[in-house]
C-alpha atoms as a PDB file:
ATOM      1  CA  UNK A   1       0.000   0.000   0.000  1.00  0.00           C
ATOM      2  CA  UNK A   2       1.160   3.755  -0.908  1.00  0.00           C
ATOM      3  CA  UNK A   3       1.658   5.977   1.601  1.00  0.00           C
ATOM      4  CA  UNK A   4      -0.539   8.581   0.458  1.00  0.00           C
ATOM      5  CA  UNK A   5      -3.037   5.660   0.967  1.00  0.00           C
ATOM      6  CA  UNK A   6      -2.158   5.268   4.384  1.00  0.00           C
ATOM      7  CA  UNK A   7      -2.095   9.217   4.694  1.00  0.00           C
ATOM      8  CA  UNK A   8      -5.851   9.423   3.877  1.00  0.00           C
ATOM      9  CA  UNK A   9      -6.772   6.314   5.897  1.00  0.00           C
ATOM     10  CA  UNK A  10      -5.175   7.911   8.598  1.00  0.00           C
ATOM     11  CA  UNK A  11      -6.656  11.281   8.153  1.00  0.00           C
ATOM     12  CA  UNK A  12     -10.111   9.716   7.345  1.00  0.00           C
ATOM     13  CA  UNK A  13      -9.950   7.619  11.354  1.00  0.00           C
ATOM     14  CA  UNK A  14      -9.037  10.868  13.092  1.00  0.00           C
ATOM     15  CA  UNK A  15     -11.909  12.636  11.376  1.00  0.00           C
ATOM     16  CA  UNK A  16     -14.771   9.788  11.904  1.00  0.00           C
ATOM     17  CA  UNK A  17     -13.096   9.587  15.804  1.00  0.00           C
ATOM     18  CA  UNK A  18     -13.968  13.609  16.327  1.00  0.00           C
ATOM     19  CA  UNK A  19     -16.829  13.165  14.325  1.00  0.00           C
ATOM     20  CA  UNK A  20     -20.401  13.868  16.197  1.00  0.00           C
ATOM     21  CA  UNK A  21     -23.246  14.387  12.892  1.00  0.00           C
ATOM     22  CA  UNK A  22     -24.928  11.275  13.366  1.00  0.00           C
ATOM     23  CA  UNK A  23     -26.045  11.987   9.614  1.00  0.00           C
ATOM     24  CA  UNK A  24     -22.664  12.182   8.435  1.00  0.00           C
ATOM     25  CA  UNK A  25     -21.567   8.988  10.811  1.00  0.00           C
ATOM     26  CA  UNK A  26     -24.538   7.029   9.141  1.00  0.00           C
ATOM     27  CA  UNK A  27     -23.703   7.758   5.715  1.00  0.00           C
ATOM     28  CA  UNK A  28     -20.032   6.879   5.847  1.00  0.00           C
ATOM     29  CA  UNK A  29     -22.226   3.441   7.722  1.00  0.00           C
ATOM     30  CA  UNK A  30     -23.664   3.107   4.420  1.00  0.00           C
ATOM     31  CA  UNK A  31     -20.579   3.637   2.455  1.00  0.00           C
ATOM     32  CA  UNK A  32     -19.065   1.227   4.249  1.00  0.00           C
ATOM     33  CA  UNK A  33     -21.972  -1.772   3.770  1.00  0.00           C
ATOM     34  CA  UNK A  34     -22.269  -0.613   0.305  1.00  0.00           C
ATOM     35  CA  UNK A  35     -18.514  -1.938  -0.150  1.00  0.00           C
ATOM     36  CA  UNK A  36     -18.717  -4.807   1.666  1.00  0.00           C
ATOM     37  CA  UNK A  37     -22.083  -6.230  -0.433  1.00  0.00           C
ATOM     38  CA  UNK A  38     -19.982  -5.137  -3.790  1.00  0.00           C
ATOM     39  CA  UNK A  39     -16.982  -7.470  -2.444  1.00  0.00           C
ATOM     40  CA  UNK A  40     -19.130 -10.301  -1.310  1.00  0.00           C
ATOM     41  CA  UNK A  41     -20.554 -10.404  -4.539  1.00  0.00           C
ATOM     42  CA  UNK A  42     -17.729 -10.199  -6.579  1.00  0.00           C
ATOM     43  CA  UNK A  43     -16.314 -13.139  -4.149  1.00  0.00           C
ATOM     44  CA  UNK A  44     -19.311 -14.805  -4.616  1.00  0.00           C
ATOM     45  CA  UNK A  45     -19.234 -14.574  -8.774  1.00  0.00           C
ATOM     46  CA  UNK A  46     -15.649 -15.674  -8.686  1.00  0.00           C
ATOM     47  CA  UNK A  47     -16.444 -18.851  -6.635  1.00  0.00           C
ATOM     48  CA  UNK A  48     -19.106 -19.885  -8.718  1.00  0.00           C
ATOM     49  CA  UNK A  49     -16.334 -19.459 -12.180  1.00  0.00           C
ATOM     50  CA  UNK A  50     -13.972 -21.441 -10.511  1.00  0.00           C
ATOM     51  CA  UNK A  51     -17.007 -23.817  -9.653  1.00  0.00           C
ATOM     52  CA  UNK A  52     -17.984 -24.208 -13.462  1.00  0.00           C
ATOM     53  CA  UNK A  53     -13.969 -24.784 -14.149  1.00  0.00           C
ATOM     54  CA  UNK A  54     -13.536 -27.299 -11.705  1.00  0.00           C
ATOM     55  CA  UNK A  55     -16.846 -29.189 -13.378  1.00  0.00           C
ATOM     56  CA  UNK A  56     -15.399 -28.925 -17.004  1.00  0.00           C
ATOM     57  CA  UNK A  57     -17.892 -25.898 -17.475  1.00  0.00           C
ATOM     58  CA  UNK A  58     -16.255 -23.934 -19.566  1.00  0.00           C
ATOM     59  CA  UNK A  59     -15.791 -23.636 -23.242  1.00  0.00           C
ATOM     60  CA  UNK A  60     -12.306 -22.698 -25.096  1.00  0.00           C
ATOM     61  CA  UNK A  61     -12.061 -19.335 -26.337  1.00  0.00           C
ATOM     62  CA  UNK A  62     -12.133 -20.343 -30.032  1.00  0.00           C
ATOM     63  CA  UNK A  63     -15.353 -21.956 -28.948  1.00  0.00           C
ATOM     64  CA  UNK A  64     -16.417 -18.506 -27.914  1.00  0.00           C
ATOM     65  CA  UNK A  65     -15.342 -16.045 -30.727  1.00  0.00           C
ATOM     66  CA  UNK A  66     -17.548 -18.843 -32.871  1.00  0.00           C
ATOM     67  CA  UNK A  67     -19.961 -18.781 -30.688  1.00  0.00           C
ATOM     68  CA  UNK A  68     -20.187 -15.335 -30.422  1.00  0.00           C
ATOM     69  CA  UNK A  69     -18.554 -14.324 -33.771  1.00  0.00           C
ATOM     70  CA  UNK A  70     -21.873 -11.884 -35.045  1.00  0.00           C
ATOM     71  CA  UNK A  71     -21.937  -9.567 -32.264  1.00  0.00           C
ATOM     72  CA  UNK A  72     -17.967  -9.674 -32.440  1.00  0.00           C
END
């Protein structure tokens, strides 16, 4: 991680710690959730492609430019 990342983490903790506008607290709340359904649903999505590899279902990419060659 970059250090300027670490600068604005930092910066963001000491704000939300002084922070006392519920509205503003529950907004960065939903910020927050927002993220974590996006990244257990891309987890989710992942696991189920390496699912369909493991069973054999997948199809080659020639398959798929043939496939798929009129929109292409």
């Amino acid at each position: 991680m970059n250090t300027l990342a670490v600068s604005q983490k930092l910066d963001l903790i000491h704000w939300i710690a002084e922070l006392n506008d519920l509205s503003i607290l529950a907004q960065v709340n939903a910020i927050k959730e927002d993220a974590t359904a996006m990244t257990n649903v891309e987890s989710l999505s992942i696991e189920r492609g390496l699912d369909d590899v493991q069973q054999g279902k997948v199809v080659s990419h020639e398959q798929a430019k043939k496939r798929y060659e009129k929109w292409l």
